[in-house]
Structures are given as C-alpha cells and as structure tokens.
N, C-alpha and C. Protein backbone atom coordinates (compact mmCIF):
# COMPACT_ATOMS: atom_id res chain seq x y z
N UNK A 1 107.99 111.61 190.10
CA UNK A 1 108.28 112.17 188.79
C UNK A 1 106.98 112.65 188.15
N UNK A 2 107.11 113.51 187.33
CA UNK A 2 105.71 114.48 186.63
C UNK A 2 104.83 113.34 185.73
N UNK A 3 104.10 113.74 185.68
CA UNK A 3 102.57 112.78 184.46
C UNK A 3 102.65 113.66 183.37
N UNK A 4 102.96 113.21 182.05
CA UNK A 4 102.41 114.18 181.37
C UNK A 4 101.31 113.47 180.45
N UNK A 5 100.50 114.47 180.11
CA UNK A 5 99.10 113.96 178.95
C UNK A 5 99.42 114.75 177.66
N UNK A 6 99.82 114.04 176.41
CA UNK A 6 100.07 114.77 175.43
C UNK A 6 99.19 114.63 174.45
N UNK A 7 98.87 115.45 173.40
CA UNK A 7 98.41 115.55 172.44
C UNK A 7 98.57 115.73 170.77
N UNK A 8 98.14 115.07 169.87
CA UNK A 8 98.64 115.96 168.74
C UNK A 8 97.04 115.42 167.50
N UNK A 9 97.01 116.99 167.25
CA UNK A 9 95.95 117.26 166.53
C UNK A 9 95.91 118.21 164.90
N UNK A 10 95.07 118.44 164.54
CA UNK A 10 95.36 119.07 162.93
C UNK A 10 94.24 120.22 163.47
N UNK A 11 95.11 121.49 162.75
CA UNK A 11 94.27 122.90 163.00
C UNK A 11 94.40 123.73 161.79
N UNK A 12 93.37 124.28 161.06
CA UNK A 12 93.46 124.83 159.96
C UNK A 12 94.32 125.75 160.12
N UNK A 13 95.39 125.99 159.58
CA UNK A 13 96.55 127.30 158.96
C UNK A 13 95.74 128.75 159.47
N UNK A 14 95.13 128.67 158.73
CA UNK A 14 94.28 130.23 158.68
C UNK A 14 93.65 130.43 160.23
N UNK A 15 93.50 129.08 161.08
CA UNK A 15 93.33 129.22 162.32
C UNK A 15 94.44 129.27 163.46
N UNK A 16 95.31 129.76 163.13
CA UNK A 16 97.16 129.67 164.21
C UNK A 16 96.13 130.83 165.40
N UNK A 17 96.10 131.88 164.66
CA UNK A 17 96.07 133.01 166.31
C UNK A 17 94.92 132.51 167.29
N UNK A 18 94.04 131.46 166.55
CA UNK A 18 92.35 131.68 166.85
C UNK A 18 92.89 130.40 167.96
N UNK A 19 93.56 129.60 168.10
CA UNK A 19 94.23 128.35 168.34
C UNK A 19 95.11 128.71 169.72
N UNK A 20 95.95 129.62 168.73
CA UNK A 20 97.11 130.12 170.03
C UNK A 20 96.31 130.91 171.42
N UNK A 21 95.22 131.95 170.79
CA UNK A 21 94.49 132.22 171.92
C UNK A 21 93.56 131.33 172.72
N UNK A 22 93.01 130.12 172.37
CA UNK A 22 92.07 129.18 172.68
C UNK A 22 93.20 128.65 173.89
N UNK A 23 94.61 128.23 173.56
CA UNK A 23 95.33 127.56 174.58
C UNK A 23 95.84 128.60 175.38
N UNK A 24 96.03 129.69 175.11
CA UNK A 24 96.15 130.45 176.09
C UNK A 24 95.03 130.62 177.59
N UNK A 25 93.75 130.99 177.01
CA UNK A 25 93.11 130.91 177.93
C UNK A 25 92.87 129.78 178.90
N UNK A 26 93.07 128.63 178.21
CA UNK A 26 93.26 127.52 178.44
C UNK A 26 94.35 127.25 180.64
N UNK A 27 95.29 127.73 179.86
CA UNK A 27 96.37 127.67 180.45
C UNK A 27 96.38 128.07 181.75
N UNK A 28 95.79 129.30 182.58
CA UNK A 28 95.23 129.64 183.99
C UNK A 28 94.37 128.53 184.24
N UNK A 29 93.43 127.82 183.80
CA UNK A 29 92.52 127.09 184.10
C UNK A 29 93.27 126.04 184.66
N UNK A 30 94.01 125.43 183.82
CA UNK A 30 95.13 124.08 183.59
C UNK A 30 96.28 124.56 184.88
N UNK A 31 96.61 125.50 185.15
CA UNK A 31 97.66 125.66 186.44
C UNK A 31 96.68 125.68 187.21
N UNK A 32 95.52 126.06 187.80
CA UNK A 32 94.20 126.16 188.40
C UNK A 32 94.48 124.82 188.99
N UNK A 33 94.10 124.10 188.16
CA UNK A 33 93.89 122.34 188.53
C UNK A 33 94.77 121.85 188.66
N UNK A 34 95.97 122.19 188.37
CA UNK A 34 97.39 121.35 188.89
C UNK A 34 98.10 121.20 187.83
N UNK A 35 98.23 121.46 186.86
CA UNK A 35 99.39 121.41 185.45
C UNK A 35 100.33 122.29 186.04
N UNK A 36 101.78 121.87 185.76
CA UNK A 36 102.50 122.85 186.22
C UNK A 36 103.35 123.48 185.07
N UNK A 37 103.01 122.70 183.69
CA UNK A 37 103.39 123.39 182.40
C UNK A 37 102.42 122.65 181.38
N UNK A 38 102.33 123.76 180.69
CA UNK A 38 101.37 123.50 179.10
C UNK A 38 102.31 123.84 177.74
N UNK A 39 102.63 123.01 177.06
CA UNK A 39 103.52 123.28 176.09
C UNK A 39 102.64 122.91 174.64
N UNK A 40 102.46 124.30 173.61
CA UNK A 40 102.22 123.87 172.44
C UNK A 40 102.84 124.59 171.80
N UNK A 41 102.79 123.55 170.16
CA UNK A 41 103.77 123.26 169.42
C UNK A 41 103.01 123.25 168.14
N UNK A 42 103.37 124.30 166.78
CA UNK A 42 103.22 124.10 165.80
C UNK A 42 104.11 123.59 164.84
N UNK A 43 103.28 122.90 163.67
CA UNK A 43 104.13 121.76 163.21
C UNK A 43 105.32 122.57 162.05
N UNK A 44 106.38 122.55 162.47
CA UNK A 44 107.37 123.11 161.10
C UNK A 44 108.02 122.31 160.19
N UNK A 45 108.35 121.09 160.88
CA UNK A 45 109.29 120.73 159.88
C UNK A 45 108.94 118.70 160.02
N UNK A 46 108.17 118.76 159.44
CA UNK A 46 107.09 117.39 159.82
C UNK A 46 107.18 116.36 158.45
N UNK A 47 108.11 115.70 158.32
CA UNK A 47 108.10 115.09 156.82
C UNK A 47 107.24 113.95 156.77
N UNK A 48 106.59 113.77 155.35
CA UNK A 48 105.50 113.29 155.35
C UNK A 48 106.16 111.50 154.98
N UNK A 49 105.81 110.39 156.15
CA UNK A 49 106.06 108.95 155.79
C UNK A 49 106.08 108.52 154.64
N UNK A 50 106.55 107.38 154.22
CA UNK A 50 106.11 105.91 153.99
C UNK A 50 104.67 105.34 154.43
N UNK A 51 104.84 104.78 155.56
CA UNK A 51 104.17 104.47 155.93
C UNK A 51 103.03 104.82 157.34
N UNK A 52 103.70 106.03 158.39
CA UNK A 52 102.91 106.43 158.78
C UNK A 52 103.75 107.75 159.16
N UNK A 53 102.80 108.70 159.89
CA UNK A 53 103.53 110.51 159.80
C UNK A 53 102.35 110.79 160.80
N UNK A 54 102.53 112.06 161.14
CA UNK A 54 102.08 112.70 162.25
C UNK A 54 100.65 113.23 161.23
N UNK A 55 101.02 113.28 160.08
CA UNK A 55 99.46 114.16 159.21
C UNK A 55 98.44 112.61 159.26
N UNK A 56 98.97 111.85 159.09
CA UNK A 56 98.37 110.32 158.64
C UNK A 56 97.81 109.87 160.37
N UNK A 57 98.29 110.47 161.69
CA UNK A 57 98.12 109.93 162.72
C UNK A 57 96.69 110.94 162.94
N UNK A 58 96.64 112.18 162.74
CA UNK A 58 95.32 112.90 163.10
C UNK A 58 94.44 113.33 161.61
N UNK A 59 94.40 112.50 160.78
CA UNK A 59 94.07 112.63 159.00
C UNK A 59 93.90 114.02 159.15
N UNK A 60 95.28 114.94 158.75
CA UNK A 60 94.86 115.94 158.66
C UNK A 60 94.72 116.40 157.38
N UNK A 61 93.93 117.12 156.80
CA UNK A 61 93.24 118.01 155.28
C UNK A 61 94.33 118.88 154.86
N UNK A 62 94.27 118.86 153.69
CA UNK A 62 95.08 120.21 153.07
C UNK A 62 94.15 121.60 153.70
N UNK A 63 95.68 122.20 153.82
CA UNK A 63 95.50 123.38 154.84
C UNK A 63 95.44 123.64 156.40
N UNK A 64 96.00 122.25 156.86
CA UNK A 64 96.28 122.15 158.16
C UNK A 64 97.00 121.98 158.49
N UNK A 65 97.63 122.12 160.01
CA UNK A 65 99.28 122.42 160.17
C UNK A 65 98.58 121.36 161.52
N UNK A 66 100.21 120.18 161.78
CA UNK A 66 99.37 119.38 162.91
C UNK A 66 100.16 120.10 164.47
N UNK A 67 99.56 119.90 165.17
CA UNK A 67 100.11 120.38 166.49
C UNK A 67 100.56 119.45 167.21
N UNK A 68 101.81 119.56 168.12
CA UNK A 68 102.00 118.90 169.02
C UNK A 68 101.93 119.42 170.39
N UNK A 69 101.03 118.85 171.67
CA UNK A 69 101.25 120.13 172.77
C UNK A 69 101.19 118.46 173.66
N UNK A 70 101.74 119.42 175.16
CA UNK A 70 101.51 118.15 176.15
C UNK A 70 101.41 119.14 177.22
N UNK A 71 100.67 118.79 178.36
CA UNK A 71 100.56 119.21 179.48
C UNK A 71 101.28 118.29 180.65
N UNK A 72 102.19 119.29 181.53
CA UNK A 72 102.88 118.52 182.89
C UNK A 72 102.00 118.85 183.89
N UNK A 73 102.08 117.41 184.54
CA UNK A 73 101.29 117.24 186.40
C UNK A 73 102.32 116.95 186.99
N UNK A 74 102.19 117.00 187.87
CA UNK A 74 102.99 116.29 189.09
C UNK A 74 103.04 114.59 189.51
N UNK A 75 101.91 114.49 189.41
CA UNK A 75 101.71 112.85 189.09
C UNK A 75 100.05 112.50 188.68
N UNK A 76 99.79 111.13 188.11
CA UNK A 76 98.66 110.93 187.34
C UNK A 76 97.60 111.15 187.90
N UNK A 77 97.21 111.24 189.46
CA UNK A 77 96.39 111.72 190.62
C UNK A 77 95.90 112.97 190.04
N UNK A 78 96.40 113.68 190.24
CA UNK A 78 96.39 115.96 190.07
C UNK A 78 96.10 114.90 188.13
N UNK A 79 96.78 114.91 187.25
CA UNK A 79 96.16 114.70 185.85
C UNK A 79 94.31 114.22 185.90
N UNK A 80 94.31 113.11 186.75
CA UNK A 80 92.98 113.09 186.21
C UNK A 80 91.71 113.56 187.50
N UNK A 81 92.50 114.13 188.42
CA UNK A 81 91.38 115.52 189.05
C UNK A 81 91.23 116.33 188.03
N UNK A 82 92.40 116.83 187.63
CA UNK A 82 92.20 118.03 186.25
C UNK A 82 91.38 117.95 185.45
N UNK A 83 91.15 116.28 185.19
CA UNK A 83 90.20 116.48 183.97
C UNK A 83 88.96 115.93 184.72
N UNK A 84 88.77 115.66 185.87
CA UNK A 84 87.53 115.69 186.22
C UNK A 84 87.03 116.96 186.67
N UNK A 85 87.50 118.08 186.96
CA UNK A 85 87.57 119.63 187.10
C UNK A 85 87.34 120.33 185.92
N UNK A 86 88.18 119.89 184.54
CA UNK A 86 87.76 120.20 183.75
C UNK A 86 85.98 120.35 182.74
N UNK A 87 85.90 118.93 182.91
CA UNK A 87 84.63 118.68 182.67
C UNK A 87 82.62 119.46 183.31
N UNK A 88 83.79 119.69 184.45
CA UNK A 88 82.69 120.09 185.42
C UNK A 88 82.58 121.51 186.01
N UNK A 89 83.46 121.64 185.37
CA UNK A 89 83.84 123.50 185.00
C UNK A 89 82.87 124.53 184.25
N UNK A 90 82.22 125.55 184.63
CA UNK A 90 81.02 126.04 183.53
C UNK A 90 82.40 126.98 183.11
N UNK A 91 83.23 127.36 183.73
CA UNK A 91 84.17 128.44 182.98
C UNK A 91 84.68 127.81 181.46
N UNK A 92 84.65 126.17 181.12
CA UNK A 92 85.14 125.98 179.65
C UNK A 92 84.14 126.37 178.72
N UNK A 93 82.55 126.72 178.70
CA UNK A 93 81.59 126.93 177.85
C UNK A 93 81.64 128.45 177.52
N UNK A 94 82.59 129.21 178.25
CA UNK A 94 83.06 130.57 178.35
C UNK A 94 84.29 130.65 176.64
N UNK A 95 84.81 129.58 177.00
CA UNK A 95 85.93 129.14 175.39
C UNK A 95 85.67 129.31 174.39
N UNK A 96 84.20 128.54 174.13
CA UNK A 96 83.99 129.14 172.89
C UNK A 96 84.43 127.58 172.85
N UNK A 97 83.93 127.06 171.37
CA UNK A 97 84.09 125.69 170.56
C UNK A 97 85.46 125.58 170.13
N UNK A 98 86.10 124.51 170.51
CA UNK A 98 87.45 124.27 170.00
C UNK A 98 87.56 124.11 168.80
N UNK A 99 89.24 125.07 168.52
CA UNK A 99 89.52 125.31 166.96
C UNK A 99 90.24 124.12 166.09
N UNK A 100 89.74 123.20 166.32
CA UNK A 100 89.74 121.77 165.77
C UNK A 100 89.06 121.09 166.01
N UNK A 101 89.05 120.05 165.03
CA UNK A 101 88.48 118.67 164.87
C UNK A 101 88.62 117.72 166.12
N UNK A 102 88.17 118.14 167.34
CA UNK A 102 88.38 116.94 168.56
C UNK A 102 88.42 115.09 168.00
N UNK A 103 87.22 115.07 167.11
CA UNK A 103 87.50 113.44 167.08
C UNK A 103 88.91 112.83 166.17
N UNK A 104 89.47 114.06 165.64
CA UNK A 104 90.62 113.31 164.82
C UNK A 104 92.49 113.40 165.70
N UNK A 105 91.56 114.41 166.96
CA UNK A 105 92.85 114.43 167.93
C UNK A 105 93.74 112.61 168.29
N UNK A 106 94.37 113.01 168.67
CA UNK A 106 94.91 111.47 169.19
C UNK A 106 95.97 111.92 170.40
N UNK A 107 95.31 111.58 172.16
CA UNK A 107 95.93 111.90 173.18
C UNK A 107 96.14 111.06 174.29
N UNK A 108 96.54 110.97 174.95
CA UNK A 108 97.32 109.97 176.21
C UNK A 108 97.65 110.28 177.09
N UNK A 109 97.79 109.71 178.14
CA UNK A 109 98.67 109.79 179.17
C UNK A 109 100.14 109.10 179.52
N UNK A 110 100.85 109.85 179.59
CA UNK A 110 102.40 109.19 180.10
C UNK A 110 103.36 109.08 181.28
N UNK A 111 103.88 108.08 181.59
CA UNK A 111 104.83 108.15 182.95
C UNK A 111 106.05 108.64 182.16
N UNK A 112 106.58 109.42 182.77
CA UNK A 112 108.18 109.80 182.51
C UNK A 112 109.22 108.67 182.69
N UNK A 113 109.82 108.27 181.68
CA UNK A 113 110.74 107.43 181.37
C UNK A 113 112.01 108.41 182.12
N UNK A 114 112.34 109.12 180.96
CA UNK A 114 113.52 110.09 181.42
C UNK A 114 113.19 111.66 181.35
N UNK A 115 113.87 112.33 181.86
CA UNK A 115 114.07 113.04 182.08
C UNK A 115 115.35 114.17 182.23
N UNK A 116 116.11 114.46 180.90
CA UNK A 116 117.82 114.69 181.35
C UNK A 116 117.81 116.20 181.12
C-alpha cells in the first residue's frame, strides 16, 4: 500500500500564483524520485476552533491562507530515498527560496489506514 508524507503550512494570500508555481516545478522532480502523486490544497473553507484549528497548528498571520498538500510513494523506502535525493539535488537551489515560512510548517509521514 502507498506512503504518503503530508503537509500543512501558512502562505501569504498575495503569494497563491508564486506558491502554485514553486509546487509545480516541484512536481517533475518529486515523480523523478518516486512520488507517484503530489496533491496541493488551498485553504477555503477552514473554521477557526475552540481550541485548536489548522491556522493555530502552523500560527498562521493575518493574510495567510493555510495549505494542505501531501505527496504519494509507493512505500516509505522510495519516500525517504526521495528525500535523501532531494537534499542532495543542486536542481532545488534552481527554486528559488520557498514561499513560506518552513519552520511554522508541520509534516509527517503516514501508512495508509484506508483507502476506499
């Protein structure tokens, strides 16, 4: 069954296209190394907790919209070649600085429960 590594992070509003193109390019690299899908997700309809919320999980600022994206592997093997490929890649310094706040990201790895 697939690995997936998901993510969810806060990206300034005024930054959507600068974002959408960053994961785009992204995305050849990521099938490159073995992802066999990259899914991102801007936040629409995200109500804000009680006690905890998706803005409260990556402290995101007024004027930020939070993202949800996850990438599929095949299994956790191919996931963390990817990101040892990744790292060691001179083609990511080609990207350009990511259009967010990396330390307020919050990401993982997951086994597939289900699948229907």
């Amino acid at each position: 069954m697939a690995y997936i590594e998901g993510f969810v992070l806060a990206v300034r509003d005024a930054n959507r296209d600068v974002y959408r193109a960053h994961a785009a390019a992204m995305a050849p690299l990521l099938r490159e190394w073995g992802a066999t899908r990259l899914v991102e997700c801007w936040g629409d309809d995200l109500p804000h907790g009680t006690h905890t919320d998706f803005y409260g999980a990556v402290k995101a600022e007024p004027g930020e919209v939070v993202v949800f994206s996850w990438i599929e592997y095949p299994s956790k093997a191919v996931r963390d070649a990817a990101n040892a490929k990744m790292m060691a890649d001179p083609r990511m310094q080609d990207l350009g600085p990511m259009p967010f706040d990396g330390k307020r990201m919050v990401m993982g790895g997951f086994d597939v429960l289900l699948d229907a």
